[in-house]
PDB file of N, CA and C in Angstrom:
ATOM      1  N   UNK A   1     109.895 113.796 112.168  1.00  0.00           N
ATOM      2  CA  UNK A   1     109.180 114.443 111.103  1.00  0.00           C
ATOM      3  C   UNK A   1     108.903 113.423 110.005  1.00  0.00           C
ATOM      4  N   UNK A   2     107.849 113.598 109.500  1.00  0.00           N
ATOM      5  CA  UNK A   2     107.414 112.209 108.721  1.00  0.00           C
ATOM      6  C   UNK A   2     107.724 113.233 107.587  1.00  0.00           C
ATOM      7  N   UNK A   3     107.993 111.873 106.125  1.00  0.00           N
ATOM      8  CA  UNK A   3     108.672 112.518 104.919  1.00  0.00           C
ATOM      9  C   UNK A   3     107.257 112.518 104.020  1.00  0.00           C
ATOM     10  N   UNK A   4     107.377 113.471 103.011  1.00  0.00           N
ATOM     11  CA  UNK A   4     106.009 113.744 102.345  1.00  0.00           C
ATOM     12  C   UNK A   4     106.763 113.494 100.780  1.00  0.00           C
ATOM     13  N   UNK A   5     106.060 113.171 100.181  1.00  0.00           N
ATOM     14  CA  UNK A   5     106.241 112.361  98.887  1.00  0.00           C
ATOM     15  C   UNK A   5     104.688 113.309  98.100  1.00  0.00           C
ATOM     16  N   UNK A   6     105.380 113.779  97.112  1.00  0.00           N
ATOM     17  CA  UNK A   6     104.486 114.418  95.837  1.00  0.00           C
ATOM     18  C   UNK A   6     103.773 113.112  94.976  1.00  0.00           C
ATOM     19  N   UNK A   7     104.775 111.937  94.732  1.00  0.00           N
ATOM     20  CA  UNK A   7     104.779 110.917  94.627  1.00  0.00           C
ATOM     21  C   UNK A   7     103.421 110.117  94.767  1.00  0.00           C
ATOM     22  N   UNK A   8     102.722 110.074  95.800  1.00  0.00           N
ATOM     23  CA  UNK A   8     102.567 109.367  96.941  1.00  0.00           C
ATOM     24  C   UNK A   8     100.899 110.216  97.135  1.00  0.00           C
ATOM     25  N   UNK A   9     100.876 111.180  97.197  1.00  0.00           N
ATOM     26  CA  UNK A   9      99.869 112.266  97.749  1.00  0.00           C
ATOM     27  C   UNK A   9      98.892 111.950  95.806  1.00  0.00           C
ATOM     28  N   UNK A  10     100.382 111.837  94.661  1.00  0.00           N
ATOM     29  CA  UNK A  10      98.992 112.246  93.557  1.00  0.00           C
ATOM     30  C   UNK A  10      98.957 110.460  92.632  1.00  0.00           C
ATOM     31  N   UNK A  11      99.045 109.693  93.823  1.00  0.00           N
ATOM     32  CA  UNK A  11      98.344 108.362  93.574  1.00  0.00           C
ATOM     33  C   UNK A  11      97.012 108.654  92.669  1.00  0.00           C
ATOM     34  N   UNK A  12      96.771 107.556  91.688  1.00  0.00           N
ATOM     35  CA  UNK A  12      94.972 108.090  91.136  1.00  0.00           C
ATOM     36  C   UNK A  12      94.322 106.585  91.869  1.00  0.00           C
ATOM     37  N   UNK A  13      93.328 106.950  92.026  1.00  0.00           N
ATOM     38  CA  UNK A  13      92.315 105.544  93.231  1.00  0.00           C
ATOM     39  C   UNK A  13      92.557 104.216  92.195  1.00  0.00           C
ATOM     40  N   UNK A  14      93.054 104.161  90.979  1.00  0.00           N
ATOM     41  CA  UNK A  14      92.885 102.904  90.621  1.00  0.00           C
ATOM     42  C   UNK A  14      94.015 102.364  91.037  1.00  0.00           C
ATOM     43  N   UNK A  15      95.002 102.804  91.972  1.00  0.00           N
ATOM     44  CA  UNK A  15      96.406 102.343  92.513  1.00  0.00           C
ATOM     45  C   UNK A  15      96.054 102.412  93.682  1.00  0.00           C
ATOM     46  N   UNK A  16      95.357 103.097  94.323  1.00  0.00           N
ATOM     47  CA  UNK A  16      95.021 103.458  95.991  1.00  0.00           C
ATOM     48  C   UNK A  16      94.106 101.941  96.169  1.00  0.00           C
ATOM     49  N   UNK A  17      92.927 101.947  95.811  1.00  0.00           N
ATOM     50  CA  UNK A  17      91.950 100.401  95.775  1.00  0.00           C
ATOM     51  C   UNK A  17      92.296  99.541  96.182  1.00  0.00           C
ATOM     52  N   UNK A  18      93.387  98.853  95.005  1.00  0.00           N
ATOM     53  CA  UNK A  18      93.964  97.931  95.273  1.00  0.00           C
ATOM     54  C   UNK A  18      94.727  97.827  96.148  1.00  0.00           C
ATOM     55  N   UNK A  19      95.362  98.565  96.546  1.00  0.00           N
ATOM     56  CA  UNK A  19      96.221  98.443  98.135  1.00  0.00           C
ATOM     57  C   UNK A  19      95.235  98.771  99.539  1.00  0.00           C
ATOM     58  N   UNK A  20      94.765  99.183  99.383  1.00  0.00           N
ATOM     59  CA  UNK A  20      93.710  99.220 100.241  1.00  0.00           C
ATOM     60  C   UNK A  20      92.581  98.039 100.072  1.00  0.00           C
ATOM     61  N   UNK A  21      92.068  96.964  99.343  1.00  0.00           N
ATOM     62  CA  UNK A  21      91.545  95.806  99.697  1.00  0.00           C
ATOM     63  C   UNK A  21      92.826  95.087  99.732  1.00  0.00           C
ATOM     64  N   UNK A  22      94.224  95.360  99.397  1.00  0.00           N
ATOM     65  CA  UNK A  22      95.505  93.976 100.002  1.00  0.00           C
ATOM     66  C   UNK A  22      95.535  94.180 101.544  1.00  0.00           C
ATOM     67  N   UNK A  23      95.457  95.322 102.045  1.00  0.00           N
ATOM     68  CA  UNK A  23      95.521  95.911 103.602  1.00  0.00           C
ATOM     69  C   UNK A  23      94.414  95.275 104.416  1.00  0.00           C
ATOM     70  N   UNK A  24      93.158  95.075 103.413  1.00  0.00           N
ATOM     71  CA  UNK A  24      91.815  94.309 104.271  1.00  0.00           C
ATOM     72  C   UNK A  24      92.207  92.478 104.575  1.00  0.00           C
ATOM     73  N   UNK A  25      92.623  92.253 102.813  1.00  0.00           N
ATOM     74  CA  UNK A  25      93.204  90.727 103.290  1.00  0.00           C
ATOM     75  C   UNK A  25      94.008  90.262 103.594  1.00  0.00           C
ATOM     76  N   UNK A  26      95.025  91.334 104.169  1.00  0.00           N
ATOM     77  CA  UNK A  26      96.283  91.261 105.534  1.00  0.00           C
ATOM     78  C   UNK A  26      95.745  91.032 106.788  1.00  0.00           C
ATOM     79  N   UNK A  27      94.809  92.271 107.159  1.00  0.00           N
ATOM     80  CA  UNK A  27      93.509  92.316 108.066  1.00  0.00           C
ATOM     81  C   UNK A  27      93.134  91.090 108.327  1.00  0.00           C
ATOM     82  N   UNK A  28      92.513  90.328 107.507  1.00  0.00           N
ATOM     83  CA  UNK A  28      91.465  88.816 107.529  1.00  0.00           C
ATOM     84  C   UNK A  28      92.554  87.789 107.852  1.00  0.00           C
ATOM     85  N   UNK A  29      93.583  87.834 107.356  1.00  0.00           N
ATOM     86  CA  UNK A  29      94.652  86.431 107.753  1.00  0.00           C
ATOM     87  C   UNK A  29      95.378  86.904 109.520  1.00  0.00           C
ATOM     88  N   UNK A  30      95.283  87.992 109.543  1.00  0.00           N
ATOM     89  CA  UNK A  30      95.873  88.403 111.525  1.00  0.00           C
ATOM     90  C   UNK A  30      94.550  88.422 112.099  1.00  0.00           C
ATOM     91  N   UNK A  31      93.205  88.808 111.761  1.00  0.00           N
ATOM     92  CA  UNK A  31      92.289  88.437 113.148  1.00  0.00           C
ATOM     93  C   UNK A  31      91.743  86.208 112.881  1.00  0.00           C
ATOM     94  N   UNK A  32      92.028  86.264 111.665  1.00  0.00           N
ATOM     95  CA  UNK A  32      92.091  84.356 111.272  1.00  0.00           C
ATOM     96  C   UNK A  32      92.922  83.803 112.758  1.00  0.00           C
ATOM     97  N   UNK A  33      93.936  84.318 112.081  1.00  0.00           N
ATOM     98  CA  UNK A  33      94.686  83.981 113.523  1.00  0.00           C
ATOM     99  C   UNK A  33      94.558  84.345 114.784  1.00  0.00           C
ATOM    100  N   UNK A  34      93.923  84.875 115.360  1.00  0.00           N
ATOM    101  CA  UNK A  34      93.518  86.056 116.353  1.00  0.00           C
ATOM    102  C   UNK A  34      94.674  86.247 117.026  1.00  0.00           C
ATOM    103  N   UNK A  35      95.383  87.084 116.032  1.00  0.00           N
ATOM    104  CA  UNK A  35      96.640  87.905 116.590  1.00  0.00           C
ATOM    105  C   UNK A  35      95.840  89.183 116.797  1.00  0.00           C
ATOM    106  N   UNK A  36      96.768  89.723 117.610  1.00  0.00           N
ATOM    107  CA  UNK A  36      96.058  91.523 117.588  1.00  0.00           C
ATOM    108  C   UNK A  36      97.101  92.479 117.323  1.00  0.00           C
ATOM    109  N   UNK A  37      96.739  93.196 117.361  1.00  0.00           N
ATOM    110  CA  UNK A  37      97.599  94.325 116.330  1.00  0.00           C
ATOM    111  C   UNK A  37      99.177  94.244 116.954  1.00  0.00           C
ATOM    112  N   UNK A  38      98.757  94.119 118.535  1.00  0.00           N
ATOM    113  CA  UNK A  38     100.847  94.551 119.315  1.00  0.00           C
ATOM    114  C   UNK A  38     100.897  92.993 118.910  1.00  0.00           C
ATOM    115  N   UNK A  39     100.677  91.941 118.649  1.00  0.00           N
ATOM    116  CA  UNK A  39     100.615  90.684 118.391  1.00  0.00           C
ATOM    117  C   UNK A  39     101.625  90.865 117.150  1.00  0.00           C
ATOM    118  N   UNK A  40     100.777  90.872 116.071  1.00  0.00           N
ATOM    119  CA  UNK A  40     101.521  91.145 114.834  1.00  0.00           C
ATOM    120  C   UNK A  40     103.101  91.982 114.500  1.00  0.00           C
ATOM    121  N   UNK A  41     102.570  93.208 115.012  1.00  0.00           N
ATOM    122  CA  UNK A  41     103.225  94.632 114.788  1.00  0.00           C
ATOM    123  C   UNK A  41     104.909  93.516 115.366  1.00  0.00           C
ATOM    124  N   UNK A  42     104.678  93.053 116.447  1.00  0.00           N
ATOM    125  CA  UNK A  42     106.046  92.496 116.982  1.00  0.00           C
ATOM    126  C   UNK A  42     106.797  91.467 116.093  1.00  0.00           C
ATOM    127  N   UNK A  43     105.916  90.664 115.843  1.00  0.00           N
ATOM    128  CA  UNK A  43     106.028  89.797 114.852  1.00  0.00           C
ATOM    129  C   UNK A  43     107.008  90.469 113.230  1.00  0.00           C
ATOM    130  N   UNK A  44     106.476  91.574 113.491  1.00  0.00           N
ATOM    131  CA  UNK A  44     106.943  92.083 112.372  1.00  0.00           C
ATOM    132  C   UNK A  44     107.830  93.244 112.187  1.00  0.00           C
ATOM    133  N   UNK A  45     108.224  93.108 113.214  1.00  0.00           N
ATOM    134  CA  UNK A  45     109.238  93.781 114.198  1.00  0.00           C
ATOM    135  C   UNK A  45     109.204  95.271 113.930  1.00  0.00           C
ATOM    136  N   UNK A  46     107.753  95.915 113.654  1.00  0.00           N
ATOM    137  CA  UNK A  46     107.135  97.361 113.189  1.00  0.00           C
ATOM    138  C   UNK A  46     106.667  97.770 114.694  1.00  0.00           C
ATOM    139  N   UNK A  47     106.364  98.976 114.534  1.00  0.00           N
ATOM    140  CA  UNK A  47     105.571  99.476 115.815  1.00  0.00           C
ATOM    141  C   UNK A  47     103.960  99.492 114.955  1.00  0.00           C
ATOM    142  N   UNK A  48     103.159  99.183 115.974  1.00  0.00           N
ATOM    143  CA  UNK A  48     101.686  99.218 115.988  1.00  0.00           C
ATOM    144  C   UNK A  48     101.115 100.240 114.630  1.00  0.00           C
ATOM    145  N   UNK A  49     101.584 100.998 114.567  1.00  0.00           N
ATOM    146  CA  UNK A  49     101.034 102.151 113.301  1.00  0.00           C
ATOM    147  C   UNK A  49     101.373 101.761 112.332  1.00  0.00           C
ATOM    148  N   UNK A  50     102.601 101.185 112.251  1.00  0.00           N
ATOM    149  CA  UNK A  50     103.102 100.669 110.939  1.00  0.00           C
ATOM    150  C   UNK A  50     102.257  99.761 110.437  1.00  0.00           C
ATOM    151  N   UNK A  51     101.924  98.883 111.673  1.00  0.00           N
ATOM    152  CA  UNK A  51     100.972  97.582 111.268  1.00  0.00           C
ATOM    153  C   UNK A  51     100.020  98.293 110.606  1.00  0.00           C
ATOM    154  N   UNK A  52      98.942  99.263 111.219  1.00  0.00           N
ATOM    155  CA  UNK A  52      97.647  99.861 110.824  1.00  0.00           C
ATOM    156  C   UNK A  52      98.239 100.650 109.551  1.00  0.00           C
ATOM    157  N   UNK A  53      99.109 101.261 109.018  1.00  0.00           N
ATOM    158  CA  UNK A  53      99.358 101.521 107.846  1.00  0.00           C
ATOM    159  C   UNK A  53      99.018 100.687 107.044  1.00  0.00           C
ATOM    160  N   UNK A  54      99.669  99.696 107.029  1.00  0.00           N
ATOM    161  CA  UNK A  54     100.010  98.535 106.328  1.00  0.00           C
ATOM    162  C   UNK A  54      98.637  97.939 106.044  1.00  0.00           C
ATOM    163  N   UNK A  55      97.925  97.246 106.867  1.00  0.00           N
ATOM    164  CA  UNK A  55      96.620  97.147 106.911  1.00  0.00           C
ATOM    165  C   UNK A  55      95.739  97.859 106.442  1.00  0.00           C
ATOM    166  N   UNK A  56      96.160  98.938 106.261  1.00  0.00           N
ATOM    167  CA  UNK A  56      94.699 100.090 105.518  1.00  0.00           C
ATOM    168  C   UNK A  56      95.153 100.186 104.253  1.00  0.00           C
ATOM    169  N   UNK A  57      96.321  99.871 103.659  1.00  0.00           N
ATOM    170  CA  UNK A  57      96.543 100.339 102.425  1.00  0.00           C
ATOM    171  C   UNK A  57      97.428 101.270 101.757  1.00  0.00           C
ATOM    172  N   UNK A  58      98.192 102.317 103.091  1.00  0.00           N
ATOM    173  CA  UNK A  58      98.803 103.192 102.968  1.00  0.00           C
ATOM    174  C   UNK A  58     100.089 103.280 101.659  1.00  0.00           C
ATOM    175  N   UNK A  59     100.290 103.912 100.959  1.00  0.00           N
ATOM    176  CA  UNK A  59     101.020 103.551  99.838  1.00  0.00           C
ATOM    177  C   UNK A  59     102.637 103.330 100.250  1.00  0.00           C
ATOM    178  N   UNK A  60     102.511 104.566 101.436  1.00  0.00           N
ATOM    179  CA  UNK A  60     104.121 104.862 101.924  1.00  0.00           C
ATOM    180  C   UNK A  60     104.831 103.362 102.494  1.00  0.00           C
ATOM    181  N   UNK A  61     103.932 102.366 103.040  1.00  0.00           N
ATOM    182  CA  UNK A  61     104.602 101.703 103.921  1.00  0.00           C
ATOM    183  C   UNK A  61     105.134 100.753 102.950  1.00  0.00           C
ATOM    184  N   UNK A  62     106.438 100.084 103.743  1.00  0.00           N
ATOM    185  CA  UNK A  62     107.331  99.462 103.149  1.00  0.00           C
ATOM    186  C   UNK A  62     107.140  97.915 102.647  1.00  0.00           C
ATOM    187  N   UNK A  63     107.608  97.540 101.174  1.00  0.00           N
ATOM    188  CA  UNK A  63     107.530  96.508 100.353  1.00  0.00           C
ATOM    189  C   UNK A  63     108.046  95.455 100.914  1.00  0.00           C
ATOM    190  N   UNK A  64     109.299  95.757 101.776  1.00  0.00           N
ATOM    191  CA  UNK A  64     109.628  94.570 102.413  1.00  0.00           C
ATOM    192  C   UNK A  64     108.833  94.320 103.906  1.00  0.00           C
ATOM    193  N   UNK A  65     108.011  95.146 103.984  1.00  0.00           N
ATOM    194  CA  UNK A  65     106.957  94.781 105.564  1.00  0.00           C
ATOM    195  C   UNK A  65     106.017  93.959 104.715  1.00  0.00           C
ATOM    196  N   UNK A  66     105.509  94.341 104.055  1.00  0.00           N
ATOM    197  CA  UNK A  66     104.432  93.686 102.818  1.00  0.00           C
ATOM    198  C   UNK A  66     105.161  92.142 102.845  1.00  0.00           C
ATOM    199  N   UNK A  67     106.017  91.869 102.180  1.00  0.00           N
ATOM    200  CA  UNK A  67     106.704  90.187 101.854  1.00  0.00           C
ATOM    201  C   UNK A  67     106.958  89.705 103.176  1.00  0.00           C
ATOM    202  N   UNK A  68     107.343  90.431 104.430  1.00  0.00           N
ATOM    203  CA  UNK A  68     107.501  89.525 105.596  1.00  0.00           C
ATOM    204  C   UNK A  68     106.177  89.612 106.119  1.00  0.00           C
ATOM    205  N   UNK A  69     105.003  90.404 106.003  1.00  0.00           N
ATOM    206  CA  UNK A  69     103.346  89.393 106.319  1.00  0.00           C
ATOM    207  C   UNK A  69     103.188  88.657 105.950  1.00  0.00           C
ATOM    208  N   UNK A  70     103.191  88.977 104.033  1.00  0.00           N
ATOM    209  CA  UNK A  70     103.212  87.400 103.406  1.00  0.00           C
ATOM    210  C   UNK A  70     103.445  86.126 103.694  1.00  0.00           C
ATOM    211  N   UNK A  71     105.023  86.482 104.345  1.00  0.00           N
ATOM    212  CA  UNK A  71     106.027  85.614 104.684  1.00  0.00           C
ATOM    213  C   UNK A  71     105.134  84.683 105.996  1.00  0.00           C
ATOM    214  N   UNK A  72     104.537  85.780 107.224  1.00  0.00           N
ATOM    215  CA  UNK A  72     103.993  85.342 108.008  1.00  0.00           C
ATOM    216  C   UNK A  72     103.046  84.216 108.167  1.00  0.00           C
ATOM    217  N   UNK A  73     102.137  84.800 107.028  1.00  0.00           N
ATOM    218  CA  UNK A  73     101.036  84.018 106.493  1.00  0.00           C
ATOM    219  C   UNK A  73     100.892  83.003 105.968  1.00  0.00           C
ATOM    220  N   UNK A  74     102.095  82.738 105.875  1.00  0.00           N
ATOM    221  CA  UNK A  74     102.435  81.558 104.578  1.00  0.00           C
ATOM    222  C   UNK A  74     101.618  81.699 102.892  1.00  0.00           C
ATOM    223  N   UNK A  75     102.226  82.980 103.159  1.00  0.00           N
ATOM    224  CA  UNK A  75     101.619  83.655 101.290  1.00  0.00           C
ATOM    225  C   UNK A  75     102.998  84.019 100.609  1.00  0.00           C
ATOM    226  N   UNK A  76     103.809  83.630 100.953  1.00  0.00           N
ATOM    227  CA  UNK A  76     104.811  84.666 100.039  1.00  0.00           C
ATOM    228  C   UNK A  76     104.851  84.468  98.750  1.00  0.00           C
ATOM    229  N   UNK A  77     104.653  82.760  98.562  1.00  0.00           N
ATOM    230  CA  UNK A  77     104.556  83.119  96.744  1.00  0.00           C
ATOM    231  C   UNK A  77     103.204  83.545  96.685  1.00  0.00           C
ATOM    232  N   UNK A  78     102.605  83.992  96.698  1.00  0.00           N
ATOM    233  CA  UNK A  78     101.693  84.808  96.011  1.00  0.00           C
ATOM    234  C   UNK A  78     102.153  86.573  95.376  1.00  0.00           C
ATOM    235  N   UNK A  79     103.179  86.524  95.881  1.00  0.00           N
ATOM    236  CA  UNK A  79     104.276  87.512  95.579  1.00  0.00           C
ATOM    237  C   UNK A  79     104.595  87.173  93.422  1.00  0.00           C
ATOM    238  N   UNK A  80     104.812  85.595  93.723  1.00  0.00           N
ATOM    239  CA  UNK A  80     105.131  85.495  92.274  1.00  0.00           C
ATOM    240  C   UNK A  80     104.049  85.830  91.055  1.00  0.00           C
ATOM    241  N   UNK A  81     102.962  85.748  91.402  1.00  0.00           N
ATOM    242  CA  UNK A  81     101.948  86.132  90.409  1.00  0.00           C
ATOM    243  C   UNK A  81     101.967  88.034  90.106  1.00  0.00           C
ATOM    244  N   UNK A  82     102.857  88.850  90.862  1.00  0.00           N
ATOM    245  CA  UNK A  82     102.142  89.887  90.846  1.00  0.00           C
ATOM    246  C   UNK A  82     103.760  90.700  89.437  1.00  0.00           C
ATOM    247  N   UNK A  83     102.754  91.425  88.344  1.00  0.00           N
ATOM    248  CA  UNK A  83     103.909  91.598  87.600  1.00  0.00           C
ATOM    249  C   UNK A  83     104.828  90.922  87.102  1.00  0.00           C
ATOM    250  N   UNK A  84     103.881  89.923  86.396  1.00  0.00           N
ATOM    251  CA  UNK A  84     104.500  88.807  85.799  1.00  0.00           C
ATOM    252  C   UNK A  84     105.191  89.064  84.619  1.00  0.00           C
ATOM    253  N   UNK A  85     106.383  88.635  83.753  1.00  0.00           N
ATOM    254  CA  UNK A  85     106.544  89.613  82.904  1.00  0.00           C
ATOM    255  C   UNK A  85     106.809  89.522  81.820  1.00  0.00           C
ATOM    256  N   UNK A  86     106.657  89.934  80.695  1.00  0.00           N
ATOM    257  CA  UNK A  86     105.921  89.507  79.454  1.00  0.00           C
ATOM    258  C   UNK A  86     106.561  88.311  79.001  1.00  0.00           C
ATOM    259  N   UNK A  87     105.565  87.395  78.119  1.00  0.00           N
ATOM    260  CA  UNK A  87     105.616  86.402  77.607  1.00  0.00           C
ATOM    261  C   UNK A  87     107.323  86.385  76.856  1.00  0.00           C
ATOM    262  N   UNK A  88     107.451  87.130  75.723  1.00  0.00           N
ATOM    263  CA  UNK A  88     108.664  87.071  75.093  1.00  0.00           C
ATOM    264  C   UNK A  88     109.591  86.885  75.648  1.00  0.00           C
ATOM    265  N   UNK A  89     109.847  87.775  77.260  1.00  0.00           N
ATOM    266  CA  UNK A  89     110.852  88.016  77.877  1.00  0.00           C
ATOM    267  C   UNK A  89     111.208  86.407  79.013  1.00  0.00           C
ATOM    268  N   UNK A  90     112.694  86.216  78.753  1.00  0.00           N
ATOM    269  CA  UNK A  90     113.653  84.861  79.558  1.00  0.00           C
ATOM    270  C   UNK A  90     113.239  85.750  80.559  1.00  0.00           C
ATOM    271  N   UNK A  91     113.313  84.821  81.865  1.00  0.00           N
ATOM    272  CA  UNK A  91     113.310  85.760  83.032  1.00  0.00           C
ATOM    273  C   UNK A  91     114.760  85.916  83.326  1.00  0.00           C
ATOM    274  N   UNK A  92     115.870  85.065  82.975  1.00  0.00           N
ATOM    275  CA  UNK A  92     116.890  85.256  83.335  1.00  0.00           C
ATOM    276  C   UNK A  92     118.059  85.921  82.343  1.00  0.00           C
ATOM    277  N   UNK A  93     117.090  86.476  81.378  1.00  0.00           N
ATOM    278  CA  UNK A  93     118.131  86.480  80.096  1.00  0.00           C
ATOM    279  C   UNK A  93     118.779  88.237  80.361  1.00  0.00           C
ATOM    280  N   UNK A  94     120.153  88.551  80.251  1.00  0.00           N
ATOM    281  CA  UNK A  94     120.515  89.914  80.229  1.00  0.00           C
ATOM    282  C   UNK A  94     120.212  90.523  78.725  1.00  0.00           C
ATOM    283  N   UNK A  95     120.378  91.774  79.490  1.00  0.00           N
ATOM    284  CA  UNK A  95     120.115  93.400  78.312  1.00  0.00           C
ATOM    285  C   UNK A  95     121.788  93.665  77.936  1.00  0.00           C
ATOM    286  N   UNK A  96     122.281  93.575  76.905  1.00  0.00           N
ATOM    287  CA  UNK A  96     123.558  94.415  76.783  1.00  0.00           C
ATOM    288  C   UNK A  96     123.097  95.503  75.892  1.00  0.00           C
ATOM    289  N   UNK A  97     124.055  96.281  76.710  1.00  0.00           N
ATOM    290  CA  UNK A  97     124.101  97.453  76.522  1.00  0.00           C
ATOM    291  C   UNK A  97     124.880  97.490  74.912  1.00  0.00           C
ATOM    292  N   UNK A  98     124.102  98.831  74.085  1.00  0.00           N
ATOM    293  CA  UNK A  98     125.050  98.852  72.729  1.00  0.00           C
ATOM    294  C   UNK A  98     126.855  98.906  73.065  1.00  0.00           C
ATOM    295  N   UNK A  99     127.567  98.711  72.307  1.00  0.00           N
ATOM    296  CA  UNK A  99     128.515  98.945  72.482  1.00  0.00           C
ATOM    297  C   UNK A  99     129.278 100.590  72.213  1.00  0.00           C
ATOM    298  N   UNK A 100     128.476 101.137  71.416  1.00  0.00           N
ATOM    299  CA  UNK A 100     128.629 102.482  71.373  1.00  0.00           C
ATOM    300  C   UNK A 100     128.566 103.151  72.802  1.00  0.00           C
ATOM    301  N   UNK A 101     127.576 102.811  73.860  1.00  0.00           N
ATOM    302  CA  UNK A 101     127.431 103.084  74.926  1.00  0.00           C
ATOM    303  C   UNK A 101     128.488 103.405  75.830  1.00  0.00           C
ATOM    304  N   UNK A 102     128.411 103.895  76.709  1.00  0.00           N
ATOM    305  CA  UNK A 102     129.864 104.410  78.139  1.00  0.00           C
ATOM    306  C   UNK A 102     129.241 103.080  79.200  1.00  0.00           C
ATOM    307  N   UNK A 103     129.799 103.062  80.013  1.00  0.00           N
ATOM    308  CA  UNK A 103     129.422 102.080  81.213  1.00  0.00           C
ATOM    309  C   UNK A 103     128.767 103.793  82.375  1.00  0.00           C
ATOM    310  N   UNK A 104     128.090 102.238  82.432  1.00  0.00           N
ATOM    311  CA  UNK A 104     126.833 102.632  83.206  1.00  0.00           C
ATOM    312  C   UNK A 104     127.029 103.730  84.851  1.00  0.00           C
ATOM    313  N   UNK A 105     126.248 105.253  84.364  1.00  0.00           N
ATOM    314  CA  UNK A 105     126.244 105.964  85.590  1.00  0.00           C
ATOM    315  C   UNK A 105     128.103 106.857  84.926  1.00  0.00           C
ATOM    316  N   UNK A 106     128.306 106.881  84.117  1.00  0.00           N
ATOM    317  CA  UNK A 106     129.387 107.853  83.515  1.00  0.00           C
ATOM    318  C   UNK A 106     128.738 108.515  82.572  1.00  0.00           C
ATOM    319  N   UNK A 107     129.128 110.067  82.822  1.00  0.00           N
ATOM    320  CA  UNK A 107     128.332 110.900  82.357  1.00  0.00           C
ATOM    321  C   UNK A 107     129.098 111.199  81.050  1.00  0.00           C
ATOM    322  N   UNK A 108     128.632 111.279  79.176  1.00  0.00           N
ATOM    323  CA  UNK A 108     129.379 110.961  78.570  1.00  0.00           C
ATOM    324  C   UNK A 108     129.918 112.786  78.172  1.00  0.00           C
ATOM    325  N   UNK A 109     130.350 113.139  76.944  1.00  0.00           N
ATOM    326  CA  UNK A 109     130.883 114.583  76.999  1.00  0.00           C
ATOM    327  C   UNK A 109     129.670 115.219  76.522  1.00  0.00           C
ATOM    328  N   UNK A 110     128.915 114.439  75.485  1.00  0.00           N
ATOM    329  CA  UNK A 110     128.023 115.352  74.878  1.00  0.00           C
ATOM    330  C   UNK A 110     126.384 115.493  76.034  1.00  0.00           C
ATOM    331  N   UNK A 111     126.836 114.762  77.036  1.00  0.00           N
ATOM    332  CA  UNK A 111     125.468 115.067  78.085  1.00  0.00           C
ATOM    333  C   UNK A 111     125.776 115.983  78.817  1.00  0.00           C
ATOM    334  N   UNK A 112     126.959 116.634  78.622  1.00  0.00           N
ATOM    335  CA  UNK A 112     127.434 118.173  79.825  1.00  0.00           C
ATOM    336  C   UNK A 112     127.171 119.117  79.903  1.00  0.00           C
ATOM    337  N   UNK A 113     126.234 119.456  78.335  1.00  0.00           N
ATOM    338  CA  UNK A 113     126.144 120.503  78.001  1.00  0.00           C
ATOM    339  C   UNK A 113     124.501 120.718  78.567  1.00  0.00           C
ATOM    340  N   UNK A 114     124.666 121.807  79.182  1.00  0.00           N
ATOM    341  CA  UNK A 114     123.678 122.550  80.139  1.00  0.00           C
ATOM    342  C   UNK A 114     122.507 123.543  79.438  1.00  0.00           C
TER     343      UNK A 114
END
C-alpha cells in the first residue's frame, strides 16, 4: 500500500517545476550515458519506478536517491549550492539554548496543561 501524504498532494507548482525540470536533467545525464532505465535503477539499487519517479519529479521520492544520482553523475557538489545559508550565519557555529530552557524533547510543567 503506497503512503499518501496531505503534505505532498498540496505542493503549489512553484515547488512541483522545479523538481520536475531536476527529474529532466537527471533524465539528460542517464540517456548522455546511454544507460537505460534497468541500467540505472540497479545502479541505484531502486527498482525501475523509483527511477521514473525520480526522473519525472515526483516529490515523494527519496533525498538520498537524489545525492546517490548526483553521486553517479559526478554532480554531488552541486548539492552544495542548493540552500545556501545566510550570509551572517558560521556554518559551523552552535545555537545555545537559553538557560532558562529544560533540555531538549522534556516536556516542561507549564506545557501539560491541556
Amino acid at each position: 500500500m503506497s503512503k499518501s501524504s496531505h503534505s505532498l498532494s498540496a505542493l503549489p507548482s512553484q515547488t512541483t517545476a522545479p523538481l520536475e525540470r531536476l527529474g529532466l536533467r537527471l533524465r539528460a545525464h542517464r540517456v548522455h550515458r546511454e544507460w537505460t532505465i534497468a541500467e540505472m535503477a540497479e545502479r541505484l539499487l531502486c527498482s525501475p519506478n523509483t527511477l521514473r519517479a525520480l526522473e519525472s519529479g515526483k516529490p515523494g521520492t527519496s533525498i538520498g536517491l537524489l545525492a546517490h544520482a548526483l553521486w553517479l553523475f559526478g554532480e554531488i557538489d552541486s548539492l552544495d549550492g542548493v540552500a545556501l545559508a545566510p550570509a551572517g550565519l558560521a556554518a559551523k557555529r552552535r545555537v545555545r539554548r537559553p538557560a532558562a530552557q529544560g533540555a531538549a524533547g522534556v516536556i516542561a510543567e507549564g506545557e501539560r496543561d491541556f
